[in-house]
Every structure is written in C-alpha cells, then in structure tokens.
N, C-alpha and C. Protein backbone atom coordinates (compact mmCIF):
# COMPACT_ATOMS: atom_id res chain seq x y z
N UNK A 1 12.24 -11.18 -0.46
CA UNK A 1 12.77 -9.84 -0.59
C UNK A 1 11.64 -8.86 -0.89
N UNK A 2 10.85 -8.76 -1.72
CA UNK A 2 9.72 -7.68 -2.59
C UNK A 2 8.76 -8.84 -2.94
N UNK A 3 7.55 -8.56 -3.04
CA UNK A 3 6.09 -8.79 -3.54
C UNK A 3 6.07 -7.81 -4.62
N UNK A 4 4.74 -9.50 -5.50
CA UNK A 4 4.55 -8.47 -6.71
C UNK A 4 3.05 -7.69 -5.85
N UNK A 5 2.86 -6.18 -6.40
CA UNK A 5 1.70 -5.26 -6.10
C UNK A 5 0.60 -5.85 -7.00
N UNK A 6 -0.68 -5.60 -7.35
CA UNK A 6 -1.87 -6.23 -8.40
C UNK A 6 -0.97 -5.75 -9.63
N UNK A 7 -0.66 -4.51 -9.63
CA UNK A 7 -0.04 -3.88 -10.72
C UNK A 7 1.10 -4.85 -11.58
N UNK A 8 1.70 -5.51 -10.65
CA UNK A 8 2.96 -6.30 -11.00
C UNK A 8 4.30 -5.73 -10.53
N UNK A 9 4.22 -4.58 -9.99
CA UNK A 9 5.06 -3.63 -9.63
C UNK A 9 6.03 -4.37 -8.43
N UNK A 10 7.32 -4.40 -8.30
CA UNK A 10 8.18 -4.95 -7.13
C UNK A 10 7.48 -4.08 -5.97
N UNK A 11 7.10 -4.53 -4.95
CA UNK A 11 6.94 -3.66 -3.76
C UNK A 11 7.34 -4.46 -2.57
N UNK A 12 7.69 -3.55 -0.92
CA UNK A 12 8.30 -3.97 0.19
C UNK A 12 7.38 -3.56 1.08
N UNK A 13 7.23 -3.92 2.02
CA UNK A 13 6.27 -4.01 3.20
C UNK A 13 7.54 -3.30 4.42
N UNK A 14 7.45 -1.91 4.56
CA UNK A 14 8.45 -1.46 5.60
C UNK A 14 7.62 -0.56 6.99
N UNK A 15 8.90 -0.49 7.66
CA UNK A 15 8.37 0.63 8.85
C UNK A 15 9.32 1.53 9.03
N UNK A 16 8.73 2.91 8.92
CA UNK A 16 9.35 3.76 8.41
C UNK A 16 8.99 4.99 9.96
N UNK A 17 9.52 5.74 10.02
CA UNK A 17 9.48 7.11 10.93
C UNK A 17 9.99 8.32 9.78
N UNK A 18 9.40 9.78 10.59
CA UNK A 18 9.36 11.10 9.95
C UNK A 18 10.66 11.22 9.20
N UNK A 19 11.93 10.52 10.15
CA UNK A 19 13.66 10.63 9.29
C UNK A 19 13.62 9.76 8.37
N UNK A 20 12.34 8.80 8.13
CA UNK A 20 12.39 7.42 6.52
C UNK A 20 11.26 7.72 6.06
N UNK A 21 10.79 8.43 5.76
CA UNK A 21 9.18 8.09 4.70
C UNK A 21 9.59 8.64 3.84
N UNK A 22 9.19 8.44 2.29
CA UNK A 22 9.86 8.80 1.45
C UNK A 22 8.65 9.15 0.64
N UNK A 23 9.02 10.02 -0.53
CA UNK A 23 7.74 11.00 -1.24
C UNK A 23 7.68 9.09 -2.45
N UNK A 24 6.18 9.10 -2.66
CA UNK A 24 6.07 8.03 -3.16
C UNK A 24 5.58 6.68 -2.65
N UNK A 25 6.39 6.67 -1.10
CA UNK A 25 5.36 5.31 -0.03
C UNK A 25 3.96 5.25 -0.06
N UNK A 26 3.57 4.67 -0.12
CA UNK A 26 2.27 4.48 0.45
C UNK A 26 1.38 3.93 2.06
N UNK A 27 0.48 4.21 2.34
CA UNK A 27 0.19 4.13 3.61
C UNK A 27 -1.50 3.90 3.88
N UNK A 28 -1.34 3.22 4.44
CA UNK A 28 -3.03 2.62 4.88
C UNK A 28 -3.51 3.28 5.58
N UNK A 29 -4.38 4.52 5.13
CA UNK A 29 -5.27 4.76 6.49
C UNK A 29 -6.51 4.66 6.18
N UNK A 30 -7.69 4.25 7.49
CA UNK A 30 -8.43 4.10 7.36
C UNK A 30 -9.19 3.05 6.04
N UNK A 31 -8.56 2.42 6.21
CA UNK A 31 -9.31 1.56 4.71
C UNK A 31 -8.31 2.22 3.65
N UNK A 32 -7.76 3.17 2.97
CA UNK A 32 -7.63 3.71 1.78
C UNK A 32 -6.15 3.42 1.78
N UNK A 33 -5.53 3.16 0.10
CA UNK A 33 -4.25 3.01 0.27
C UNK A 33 -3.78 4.63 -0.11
N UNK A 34 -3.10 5.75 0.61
CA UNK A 34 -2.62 7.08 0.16
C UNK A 34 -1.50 6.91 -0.14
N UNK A 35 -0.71 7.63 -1.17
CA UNK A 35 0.83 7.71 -1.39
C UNK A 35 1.02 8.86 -1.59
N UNK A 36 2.02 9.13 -0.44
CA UNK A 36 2.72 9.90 -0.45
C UNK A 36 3.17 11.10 -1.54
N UNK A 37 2.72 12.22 -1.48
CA UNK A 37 3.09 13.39 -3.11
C UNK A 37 4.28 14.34 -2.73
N UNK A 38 4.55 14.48 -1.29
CA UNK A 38 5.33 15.76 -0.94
C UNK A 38 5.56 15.64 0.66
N UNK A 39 6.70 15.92 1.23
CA UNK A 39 6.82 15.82 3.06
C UNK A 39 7.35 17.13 3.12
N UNK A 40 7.04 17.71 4.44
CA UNK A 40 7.39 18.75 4.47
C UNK A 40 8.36 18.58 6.10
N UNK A 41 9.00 19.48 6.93
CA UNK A 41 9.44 19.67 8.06
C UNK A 41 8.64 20.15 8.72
N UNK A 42 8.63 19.33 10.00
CA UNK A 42 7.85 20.82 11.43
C UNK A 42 8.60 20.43 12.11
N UNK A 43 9.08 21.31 12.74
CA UNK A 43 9.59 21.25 14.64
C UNK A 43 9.83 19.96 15.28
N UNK A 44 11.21 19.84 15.36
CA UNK A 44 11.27 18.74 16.97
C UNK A 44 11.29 17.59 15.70
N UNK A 45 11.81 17.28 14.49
CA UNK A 45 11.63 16.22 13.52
C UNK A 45 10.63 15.49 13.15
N UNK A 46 9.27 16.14 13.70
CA UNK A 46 8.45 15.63 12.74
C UNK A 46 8.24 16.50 11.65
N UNK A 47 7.39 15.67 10.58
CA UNK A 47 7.31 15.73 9.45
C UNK A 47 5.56 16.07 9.53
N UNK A 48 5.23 16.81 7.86
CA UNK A 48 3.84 16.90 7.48
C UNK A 48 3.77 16.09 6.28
N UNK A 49 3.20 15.04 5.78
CA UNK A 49 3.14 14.54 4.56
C UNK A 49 1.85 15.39 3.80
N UNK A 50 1.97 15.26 2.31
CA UNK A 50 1.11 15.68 1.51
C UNK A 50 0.24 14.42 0.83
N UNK A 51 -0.47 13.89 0.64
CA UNK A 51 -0.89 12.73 -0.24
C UNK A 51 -1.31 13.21 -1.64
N UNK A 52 -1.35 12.34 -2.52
CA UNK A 52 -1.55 12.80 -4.07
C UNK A 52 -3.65 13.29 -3.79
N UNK A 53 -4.05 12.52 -3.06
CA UNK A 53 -5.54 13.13 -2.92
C UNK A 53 -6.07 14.11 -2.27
N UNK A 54 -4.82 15.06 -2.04
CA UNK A 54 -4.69 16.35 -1.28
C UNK A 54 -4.87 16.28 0.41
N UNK A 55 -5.42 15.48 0.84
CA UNK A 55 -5.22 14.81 2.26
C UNK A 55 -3.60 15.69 2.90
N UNK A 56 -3.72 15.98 4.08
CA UNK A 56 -2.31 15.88 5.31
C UNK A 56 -2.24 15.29 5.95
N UNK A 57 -1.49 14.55 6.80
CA UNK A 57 -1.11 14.11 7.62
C UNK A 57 -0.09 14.33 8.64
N UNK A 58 0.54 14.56 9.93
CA UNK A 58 1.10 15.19 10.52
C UNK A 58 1.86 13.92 11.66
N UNK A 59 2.76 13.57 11.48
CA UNK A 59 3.70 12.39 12.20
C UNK A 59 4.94 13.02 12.80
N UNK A 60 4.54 12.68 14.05
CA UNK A 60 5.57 13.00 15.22
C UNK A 60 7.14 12.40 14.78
N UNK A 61 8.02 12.98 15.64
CA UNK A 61 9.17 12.31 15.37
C UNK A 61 9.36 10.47 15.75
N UNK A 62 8.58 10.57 16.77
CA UNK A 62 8.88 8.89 16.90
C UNK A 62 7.74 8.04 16.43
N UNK A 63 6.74 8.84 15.98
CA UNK A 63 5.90 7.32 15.06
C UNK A 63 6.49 6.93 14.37
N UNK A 64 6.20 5.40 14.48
CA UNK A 64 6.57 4.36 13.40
C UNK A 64 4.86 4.02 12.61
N UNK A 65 5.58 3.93 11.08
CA UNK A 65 3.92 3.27 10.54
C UNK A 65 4.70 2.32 9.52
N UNK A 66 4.12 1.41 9.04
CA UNK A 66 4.13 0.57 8.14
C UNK A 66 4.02 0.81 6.34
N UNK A 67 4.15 0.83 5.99
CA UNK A 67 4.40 1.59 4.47
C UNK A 67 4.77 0.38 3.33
N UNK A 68 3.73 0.88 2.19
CA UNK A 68 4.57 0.14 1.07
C UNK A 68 5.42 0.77 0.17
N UNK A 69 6.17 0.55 -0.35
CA UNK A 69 7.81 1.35 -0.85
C UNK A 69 8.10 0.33 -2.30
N UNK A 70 7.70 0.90 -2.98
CA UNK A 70 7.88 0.47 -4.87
C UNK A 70 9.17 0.09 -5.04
N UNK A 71 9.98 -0.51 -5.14
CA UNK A 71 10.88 -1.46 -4.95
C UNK A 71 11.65 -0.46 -6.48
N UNK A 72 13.06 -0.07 -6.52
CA UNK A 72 13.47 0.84 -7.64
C UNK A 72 14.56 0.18 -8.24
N UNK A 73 14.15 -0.25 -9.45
CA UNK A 73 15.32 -0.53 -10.65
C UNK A 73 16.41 -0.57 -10.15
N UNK A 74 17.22 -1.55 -10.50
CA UNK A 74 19.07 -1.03 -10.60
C UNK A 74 19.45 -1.05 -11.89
C-alpha cells in the first residue's frame, strides 16, 4: 500500500495529471526532489505549480508525471 520515506513518513508512489497534483506532492526533476507549495490555473486545464524553492513549473492538461504523495492520517 505506502512506503516508509527516510523520514519514516507513510508515502505513495502515484501518477498524477494537472486535474490530480495536489499542493504538498512531490516531484523529481532533474535530480532534485521539489514539493509542491501552491498550483495555480491556466487555460485549456493546465495547471502552473509553485515549489517551496520558488521554482515554476507549467503542465499541460494531459501530462502525466509520477509523484510522491505523504500518505494522510485517518
């Protein structure tokens, strides 16, 4: 179901598009793990993400990317 993260933290290994990324995922680019701080809307359903290291990113409506997603309490 979930992996533990180094942290110990529950985490999921997903694939997500502009209508699923959620403020908080994280995402591999280039070597670096970024997570997600803020998404915004553009045109035609894609999305602009914000990363906590001030970085943008700009994902069409039909990319798919791979994401890790902190697994949340019940």
């Amino acid at each position: 179901m979930g992996e533990r993260a180094p942290g110990g933290a529950l985490v999921s290994n997903i694939e997500v598009t502009s209508a699923t990324v959620q403020r908080g995922d994280i995402i591999q680019l280039g070597g670096r793990a970024c997570r997600v701080r803020d998404l915004f809307r553009l045109p035609q359903g894609a999305k602009q993400l914000l990363f906590e290291s001030g970085e943008l990113l700009a994902i069409h409506a039909r990319t798919r990317l791979i994401v890790v997603r902190p697994l949340r309490r019940r």
